[in-house]
N, C-alpha and C. Protein backbone atom coordinates (compact mmCIF):
# COMPACT_ATOMS: atom_id res chain seq x y z
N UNK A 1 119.22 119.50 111.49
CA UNK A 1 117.82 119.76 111.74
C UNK A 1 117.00 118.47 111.65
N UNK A 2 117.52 117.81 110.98
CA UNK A 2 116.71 116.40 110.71
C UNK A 2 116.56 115.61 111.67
N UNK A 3 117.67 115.37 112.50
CA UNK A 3 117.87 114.53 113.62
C UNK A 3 116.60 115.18 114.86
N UNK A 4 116.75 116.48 114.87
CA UNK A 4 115.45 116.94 115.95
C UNK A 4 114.52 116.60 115.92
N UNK A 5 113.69 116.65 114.09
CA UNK A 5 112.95 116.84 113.85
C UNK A 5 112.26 115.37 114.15
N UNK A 6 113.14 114.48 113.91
CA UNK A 6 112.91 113.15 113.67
C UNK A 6 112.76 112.58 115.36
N UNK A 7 113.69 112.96 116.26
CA UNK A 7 112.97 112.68 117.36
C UNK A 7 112.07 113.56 118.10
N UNK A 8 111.89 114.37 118.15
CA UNK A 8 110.87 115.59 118.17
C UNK A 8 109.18 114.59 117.73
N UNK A 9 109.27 114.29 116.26
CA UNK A 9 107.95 113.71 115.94
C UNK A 9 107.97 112.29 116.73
N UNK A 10 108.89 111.91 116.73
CA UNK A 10 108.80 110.55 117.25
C UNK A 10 108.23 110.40 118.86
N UNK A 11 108.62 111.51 119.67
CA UNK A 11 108.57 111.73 121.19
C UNK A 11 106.95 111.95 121.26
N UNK A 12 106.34 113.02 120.20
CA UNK A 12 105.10 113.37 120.06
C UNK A 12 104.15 112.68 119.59
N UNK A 13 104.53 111.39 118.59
CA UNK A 13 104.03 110.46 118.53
C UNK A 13 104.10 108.91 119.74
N UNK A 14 104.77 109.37 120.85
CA UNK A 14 104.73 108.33 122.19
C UNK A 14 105.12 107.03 121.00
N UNK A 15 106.56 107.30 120.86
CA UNK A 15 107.26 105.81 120.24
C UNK A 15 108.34 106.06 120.49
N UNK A 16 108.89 104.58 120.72
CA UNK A 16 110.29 104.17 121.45
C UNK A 16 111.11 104.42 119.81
N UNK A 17 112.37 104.38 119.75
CA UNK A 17 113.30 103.76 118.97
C UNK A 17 112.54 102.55 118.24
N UNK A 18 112.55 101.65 119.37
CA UNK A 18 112.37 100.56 118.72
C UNK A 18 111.04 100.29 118.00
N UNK A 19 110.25 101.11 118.66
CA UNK A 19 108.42 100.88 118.01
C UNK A 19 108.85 101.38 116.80
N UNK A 20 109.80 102.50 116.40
CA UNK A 20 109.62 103.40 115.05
C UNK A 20 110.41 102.41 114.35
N UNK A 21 111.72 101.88 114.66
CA UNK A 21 112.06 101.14 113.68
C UNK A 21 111.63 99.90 112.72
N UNK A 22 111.13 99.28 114.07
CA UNK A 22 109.72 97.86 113.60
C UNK A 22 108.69 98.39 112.69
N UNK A 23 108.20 99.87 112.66
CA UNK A 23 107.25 100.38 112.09
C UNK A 23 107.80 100.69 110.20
N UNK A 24 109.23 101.37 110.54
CA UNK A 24 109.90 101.01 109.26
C UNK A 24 110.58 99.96 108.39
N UNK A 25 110.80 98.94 109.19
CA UNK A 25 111.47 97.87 109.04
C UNK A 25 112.91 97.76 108.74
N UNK A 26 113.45 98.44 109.97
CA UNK A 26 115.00 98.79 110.28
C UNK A 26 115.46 98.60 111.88
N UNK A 27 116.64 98.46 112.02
CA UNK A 27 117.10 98.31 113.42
C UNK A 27 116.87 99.44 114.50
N UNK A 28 116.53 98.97 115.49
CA UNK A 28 116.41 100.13 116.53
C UNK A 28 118.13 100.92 116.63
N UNK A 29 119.23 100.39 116.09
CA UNK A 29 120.03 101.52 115.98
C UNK A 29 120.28 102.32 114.57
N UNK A 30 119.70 101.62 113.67
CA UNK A 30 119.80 102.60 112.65
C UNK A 30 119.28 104.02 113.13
N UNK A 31 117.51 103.76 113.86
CA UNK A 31 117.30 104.97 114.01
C UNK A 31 117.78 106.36 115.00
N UNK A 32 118.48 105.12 115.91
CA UNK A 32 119.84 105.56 116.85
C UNK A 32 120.24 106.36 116.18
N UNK A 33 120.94 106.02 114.68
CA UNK A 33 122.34 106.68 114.13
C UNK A 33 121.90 107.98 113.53
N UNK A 34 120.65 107.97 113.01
CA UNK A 34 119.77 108.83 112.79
C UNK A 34 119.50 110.04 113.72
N UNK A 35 119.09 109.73 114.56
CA UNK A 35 118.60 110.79 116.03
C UNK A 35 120.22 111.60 116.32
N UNK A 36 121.09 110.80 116.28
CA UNK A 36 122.34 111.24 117.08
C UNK A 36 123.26 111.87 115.24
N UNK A 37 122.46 111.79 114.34
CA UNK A 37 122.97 112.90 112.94
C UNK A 37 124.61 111.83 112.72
N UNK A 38 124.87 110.56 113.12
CA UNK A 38 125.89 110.20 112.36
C UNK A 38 125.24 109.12 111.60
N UNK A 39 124.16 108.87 111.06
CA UNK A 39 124.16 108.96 110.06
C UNK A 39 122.43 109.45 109.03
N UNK A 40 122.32 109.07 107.99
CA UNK A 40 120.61 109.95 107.62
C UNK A 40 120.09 108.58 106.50
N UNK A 41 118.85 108.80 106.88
CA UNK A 41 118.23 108.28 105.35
C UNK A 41 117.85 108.24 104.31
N UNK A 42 118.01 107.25 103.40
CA UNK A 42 117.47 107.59 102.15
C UNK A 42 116.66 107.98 101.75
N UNK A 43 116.17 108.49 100.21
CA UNK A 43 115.03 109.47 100.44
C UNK A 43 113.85 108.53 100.09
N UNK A 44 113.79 107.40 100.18
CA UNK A 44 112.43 106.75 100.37
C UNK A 44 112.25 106.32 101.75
N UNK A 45 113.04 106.52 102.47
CA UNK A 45 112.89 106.10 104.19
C UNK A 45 112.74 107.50 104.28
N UNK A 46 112.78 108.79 104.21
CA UNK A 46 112.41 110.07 104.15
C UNK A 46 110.81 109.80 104.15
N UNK A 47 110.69 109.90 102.93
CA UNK A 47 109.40 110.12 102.47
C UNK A 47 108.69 109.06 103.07
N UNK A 48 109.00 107.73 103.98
CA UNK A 48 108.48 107.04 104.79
C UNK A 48 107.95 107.39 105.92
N UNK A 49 108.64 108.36 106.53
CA UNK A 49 109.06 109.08 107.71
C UNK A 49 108.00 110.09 107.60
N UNK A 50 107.70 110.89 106.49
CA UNK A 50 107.00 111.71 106.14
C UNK A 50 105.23 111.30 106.61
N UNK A 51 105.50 110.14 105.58
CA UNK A 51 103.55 109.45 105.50
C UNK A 51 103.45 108.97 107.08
N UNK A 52 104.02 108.47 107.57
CA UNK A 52 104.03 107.92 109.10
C UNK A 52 104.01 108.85 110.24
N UNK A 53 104.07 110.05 110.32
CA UNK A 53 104.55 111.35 110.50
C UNK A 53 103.45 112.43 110.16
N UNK A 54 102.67 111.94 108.85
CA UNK A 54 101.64 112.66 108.76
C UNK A 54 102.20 114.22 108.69
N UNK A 55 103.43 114.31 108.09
CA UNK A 55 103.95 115.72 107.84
C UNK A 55 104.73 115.80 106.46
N UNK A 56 105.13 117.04 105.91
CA UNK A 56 106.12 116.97 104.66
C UNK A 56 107.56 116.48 104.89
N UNK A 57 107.91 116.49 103.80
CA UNK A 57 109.37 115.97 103.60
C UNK A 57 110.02 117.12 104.11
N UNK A 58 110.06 118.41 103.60
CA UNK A 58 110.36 119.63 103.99
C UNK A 58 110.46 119.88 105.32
N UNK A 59 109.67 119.66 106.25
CA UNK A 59 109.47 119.93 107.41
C UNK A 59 111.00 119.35 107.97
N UNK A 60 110.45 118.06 107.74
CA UNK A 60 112.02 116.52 108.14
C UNK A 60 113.20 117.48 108.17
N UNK A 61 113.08 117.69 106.51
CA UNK A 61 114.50 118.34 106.27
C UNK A 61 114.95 120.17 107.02
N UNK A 62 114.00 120.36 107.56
CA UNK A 62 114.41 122.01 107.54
C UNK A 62 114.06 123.00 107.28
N UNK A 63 113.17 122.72 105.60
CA UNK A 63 113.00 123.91 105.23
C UNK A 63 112.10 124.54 105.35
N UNK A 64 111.21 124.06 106.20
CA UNK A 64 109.83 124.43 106.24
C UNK A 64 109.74 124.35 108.03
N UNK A 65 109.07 125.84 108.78
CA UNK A 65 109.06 125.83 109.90
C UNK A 65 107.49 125.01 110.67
N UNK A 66 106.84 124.17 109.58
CA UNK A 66 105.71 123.35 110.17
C UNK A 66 105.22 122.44 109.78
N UNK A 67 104.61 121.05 110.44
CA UNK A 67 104.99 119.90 109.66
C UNK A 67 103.83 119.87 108.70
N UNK A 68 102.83 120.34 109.07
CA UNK A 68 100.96 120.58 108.75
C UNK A 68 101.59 119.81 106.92
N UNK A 69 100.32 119.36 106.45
CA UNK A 69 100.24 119.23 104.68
C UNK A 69 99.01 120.13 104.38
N UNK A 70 98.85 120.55 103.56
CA UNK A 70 97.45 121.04 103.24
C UNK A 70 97.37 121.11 101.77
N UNK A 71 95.88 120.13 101.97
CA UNK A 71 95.41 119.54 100.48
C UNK A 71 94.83 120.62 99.71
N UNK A 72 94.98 120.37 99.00
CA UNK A 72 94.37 122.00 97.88
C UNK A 72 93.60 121.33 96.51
N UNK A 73 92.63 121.87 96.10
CA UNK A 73 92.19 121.32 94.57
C UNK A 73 93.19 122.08 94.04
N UNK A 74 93.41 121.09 92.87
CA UNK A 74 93.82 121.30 91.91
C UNK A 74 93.42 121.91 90.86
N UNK A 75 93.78 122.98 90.06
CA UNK A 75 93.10 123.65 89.31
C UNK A 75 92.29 122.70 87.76
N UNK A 76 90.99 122.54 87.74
CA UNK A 76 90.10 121.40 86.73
C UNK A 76 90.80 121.65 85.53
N UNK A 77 91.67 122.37 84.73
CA UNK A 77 92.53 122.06 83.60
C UNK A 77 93.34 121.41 83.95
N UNK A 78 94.02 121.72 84.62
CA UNK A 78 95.37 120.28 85.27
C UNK A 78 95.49 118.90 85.39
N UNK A 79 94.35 118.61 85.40
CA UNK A 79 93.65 116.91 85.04
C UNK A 79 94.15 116.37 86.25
N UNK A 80 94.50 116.90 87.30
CA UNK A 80 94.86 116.47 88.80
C UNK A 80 93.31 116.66 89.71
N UNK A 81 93.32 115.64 90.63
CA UNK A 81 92.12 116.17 91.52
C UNK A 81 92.34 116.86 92.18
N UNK A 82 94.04 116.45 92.92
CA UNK A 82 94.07 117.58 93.74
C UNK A 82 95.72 117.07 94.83
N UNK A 83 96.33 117.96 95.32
CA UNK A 83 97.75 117.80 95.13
C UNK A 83 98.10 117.96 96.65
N UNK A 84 98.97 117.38 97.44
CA UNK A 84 99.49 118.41 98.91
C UNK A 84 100.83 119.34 98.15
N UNK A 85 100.64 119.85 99.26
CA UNK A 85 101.56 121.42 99.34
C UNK A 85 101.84 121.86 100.44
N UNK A 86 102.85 121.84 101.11
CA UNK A 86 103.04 122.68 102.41
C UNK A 86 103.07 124.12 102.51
N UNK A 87 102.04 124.36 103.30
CA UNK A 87 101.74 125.40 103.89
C UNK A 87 102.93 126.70 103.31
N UNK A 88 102.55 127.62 102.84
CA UNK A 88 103.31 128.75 102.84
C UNK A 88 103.89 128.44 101.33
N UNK A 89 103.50 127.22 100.45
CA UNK A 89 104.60 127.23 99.45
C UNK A 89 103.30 127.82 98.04
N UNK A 90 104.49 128.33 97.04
CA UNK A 90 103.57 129.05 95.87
C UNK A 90 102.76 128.04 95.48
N UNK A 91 101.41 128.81 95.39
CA UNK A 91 101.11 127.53 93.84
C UNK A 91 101.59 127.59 92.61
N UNK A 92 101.45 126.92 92.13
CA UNK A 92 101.95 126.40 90.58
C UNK A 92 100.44 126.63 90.21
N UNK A 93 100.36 127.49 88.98
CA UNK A 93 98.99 127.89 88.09
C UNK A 93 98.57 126.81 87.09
N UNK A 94 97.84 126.64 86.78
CA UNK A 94 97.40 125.61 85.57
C UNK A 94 98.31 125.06 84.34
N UNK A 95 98.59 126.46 83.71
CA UNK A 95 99.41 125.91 83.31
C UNK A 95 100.88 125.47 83.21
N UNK A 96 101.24 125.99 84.75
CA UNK A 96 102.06 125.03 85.31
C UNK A 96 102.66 123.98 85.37
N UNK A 97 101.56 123.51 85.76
CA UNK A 97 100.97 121.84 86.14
C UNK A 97 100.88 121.18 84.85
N UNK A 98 100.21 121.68 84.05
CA UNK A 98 100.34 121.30 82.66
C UNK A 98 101.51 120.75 82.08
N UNK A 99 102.29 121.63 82.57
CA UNK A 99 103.82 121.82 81.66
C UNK A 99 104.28 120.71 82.34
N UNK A 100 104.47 120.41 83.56
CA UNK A 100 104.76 119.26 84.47
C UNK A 100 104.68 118.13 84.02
N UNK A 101 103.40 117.97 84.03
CA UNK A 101 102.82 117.18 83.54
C UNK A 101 103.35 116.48 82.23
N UNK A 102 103.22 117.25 81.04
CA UNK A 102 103.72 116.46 79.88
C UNK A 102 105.33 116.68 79.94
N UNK A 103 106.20 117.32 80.78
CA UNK A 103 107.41 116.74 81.22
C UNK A 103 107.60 115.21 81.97
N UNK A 104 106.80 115.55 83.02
CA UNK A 104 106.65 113.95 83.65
C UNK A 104 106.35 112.87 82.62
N UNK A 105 105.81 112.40 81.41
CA UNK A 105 105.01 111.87 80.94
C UNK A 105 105.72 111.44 79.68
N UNK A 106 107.17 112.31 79.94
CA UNK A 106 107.44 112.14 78.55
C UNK A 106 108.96 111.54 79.07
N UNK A 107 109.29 111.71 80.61
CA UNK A 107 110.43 110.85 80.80
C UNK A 107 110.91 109.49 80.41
N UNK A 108 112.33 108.66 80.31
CA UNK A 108 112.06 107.78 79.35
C UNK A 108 111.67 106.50 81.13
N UNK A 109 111.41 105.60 81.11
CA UNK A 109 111.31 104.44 82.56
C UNK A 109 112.79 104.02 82.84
């Protein structure tokens, strides 16, 4: 699914191979190897793909049938301003986010 998806956005964004790779700073056949699924990228060239793309990671990958993001406030206990979420996915309630939160916070670097 990735390989479609990836030239699919790329076709709709009017870019060659080579414009997208210069844009990532990779060979116009890496993204070759990519399009044609022998081979994939890492998940920070993912999530590259994503911001450039102006769509989720999810989408890239499959699991999600649309690329849309949609920004949502964040609930004012959560100490977040405010979070993306693709379309169709649960929210996470306050104290949720909370819990997240001082999980995230407490990982070691």
């Amino acid at each position: 699914m990735f390989r479609i998806r990836l030239k699919s956005l790329r076709e709709e964004a009017h870019m060659s191979q080579a414009s997208l790779a210069q844009a990532l700073g990779v060979g116009q056949s890496t993204v070759g190897m990519w399009e044609s699924g022998k081979n994939s990228p890492n998940m920070d060239m993912i999530i590259k793909l994503a911001d450039l793309f102006d769509c989720s990671t999810d989408y890239l990958l499959g699991r999600v049938a649309y690329p849309e993001l949609e920004k949502r406030k964040a609930p004012p206990e959560s100490g977040a301003v405010s979070y993306d979420a693709a379309k169709g996915s649960s929210d996470l309630s306050a104290e949720e986010i909370q819990k997240l939160r001082k999980l995230l916070d407490n990982l070691p670097d």
